[in-house]
N, C-alpha and C. Protein backbone atom coordinates (compact mmCIF):
# COMPACT_ATOMS: atom_id res chain seq x y z
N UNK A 1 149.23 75.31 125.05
CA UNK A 1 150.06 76.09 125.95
C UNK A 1 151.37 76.41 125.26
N UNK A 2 151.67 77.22 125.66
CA UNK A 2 152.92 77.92 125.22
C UNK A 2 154.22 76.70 125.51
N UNK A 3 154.94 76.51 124.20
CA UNK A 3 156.16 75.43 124.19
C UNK A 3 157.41 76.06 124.21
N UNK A 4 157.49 77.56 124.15
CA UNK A 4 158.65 78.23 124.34
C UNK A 4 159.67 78.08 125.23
N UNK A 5 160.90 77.53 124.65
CA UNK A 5 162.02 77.01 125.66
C UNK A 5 162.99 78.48 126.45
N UNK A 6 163.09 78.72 127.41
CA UNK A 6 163.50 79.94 128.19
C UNK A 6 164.80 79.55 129.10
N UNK A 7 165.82 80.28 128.41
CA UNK A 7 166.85 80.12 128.57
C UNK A 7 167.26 80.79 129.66
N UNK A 8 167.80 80.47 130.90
CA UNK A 8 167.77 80.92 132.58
C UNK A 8 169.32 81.50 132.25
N UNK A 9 169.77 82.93 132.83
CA UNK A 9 171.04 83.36 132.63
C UNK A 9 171.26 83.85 133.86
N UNK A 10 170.40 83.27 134.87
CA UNK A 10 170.67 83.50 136.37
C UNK A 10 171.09 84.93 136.59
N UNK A 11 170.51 85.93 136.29
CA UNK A 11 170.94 87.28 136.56
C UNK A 11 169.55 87.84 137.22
N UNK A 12 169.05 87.38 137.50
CA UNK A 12 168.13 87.97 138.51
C UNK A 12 167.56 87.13 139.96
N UNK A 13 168.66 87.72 140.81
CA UNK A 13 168.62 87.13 142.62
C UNK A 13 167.66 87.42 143.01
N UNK A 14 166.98 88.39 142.44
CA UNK A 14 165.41 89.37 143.54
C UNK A 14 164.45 88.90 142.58
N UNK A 15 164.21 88.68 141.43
CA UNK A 15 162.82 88.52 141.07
C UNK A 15 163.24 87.54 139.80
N UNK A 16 162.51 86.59 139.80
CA UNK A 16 162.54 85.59 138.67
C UNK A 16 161.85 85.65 137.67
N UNK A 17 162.02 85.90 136.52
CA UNK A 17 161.01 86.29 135.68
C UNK A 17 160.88 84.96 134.97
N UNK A 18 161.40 84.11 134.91
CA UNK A 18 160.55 82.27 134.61
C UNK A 18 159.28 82.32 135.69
N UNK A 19 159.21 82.22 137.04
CA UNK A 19 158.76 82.17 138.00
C UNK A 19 157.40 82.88 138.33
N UNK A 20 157.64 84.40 137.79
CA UNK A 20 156.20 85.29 137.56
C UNK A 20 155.61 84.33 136.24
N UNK A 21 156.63 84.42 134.92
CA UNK A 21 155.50 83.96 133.81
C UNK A 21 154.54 82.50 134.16
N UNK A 22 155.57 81.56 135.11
CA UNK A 22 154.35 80.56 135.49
C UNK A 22 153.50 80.75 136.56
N UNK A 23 153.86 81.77 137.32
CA UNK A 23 152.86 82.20 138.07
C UNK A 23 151.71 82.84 137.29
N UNK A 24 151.53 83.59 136.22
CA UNK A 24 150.66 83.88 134.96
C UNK A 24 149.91 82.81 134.56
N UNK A 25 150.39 82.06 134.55
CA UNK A 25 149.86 80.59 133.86
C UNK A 25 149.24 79.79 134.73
N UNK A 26 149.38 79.66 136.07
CA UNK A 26 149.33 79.02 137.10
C UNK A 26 147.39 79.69 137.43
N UNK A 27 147.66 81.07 137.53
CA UNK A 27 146.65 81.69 137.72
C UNK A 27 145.50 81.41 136.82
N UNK A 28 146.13 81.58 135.59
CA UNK A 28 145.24 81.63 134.19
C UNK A 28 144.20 79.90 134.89
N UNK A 29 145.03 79.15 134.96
CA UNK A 29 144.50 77.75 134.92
C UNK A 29 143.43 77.62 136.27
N UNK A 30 143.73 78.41 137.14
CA UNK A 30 142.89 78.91 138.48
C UNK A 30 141.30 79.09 138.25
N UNK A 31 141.55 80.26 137.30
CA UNK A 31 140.34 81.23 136.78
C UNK A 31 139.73 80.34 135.94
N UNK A 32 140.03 79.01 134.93
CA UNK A 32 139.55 78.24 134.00
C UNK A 32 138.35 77.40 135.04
N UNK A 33 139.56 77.00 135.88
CA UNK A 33 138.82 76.14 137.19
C UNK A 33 137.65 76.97 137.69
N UNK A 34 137.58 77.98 138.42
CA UNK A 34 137.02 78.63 139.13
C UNK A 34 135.62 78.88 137.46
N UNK A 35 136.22 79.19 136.80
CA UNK A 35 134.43 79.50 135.75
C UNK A 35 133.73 78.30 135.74
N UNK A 36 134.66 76.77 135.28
CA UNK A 36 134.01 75.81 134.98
C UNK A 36 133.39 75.12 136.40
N UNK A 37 133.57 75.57 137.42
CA UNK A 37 132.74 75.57 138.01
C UNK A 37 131.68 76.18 139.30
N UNK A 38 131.27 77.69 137.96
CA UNK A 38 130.50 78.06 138.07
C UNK A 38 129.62 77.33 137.04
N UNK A 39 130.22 77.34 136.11
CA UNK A 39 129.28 76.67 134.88
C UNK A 39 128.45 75.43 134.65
N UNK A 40 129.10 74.09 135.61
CA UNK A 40 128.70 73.00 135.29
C UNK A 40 128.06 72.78 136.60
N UNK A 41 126.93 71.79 136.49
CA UNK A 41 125.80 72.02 137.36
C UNK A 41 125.98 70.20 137.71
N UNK A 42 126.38 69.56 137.23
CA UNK A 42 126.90 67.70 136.92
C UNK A 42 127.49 67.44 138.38
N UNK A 43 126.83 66.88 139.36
CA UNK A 43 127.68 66.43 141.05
C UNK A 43 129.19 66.34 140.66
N UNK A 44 129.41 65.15 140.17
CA UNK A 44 130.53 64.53 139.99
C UNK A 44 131.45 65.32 139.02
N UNK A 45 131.27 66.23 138.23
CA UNK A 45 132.03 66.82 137.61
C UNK A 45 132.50 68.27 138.82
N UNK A 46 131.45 68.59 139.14
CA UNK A 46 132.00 69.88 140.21
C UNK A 46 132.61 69.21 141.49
N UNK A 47 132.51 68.41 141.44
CA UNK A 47 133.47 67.51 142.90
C UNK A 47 134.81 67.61 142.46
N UNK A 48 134.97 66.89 141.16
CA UNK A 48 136.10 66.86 140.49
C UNK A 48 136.64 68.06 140.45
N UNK A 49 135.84 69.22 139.59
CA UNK A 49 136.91 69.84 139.34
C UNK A 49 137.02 71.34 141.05
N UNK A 50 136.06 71.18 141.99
CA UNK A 50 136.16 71.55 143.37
C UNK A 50 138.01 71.12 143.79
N UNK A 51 137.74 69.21 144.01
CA UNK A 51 139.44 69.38 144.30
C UNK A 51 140.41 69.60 143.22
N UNK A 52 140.43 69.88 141.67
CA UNK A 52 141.43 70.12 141.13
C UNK A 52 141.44 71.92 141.46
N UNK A 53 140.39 72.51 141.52
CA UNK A 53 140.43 73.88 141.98
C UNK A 53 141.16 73.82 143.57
N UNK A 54 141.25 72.78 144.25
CA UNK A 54 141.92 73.09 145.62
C UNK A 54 143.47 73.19 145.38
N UNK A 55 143.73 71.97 144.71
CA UNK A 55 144.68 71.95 144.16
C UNK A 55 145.68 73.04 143.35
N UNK A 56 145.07 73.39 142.38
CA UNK A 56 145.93 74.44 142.08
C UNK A 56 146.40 75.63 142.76
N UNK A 57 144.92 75.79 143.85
CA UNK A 57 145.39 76.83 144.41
C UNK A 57 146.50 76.69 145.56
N UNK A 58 147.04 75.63 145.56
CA UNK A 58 148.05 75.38 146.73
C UNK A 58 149.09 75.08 145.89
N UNK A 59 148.98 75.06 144.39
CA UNK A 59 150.35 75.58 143.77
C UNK A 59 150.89 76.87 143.10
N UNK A 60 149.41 77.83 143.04
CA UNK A 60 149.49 79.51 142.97
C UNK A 60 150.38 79.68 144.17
N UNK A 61 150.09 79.36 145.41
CA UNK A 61 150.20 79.62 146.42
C UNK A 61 151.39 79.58 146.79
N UNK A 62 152.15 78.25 146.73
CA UNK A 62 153.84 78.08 147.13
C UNK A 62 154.21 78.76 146.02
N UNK A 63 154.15 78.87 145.03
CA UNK A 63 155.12 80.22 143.84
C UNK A 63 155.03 81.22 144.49
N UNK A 64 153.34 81.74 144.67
CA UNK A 64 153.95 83.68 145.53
C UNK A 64 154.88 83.37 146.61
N UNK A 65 154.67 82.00 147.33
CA UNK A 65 155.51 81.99 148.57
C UNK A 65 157.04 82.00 148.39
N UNK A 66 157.25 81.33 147.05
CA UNK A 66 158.46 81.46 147.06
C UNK A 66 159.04 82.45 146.09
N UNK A 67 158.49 83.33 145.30
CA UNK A 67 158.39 84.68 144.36
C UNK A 67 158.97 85.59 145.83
N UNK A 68 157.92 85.56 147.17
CA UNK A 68 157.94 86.25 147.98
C UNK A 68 159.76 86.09 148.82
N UNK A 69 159.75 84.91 148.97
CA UNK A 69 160.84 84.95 150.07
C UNK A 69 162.26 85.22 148.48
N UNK A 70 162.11 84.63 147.43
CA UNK A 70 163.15 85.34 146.95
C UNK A 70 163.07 86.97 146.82
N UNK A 71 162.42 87.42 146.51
CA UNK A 71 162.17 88.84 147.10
C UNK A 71 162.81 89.57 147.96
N UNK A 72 162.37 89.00 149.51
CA UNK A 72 162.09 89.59 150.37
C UNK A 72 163.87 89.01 151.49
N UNK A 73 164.24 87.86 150.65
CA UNK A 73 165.84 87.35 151.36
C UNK A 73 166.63 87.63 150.20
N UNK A 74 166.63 88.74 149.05
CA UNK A 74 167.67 89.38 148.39
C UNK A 74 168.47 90.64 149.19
N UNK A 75 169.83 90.36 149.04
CA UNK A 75 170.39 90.97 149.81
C UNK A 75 171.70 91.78 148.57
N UNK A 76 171.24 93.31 147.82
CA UNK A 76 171.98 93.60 147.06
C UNK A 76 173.52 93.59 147.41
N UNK A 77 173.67 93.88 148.52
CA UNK A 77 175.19 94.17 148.36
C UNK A 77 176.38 92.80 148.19
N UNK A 78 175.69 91.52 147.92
CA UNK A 78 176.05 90.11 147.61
C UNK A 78 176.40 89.70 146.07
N UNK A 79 176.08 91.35 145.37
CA UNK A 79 176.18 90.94 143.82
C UNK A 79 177.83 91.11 143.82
């Protein structure tokens, strides 16, 4: 995974662009989940990775939620 250190200069109130790129990543790791199990046919391995697939998706999930409300509670005339 990417070790690139990202330096925050707080200039963006409406959209976070740290925030999308791990939302990118977040996803990516979704879709890994979601093939491997289509792929593996093993009980105990698709159990496993069933709740790590629940899992992530309830951390895709609070990022759009909170991608969304910074969004959607930016208020330009506060710059």
């Amino acid at each position: 995974m990417d070790q690139t250190k990202h330096e925050c200069d707080h200039t963006c109130p409406r959209d976070c662009p740290q925030l999308n790129q791990a939302l990118v990543r977040e996803l990516a790791v979704e879709r890994m989940y979601e093939q491997l199990l289509q792929e593996c046919d093993f009980p105990d391995i698709q159990h496993f990775v069933a709740e790590s697939l629940a899992e992530q998706r309830t951390r895709v999930r609070m990022l759009e939620d909170r991608i969304n409300r910074m969004y959607t509670t930016f208020d330009p005339a506060g710059c």
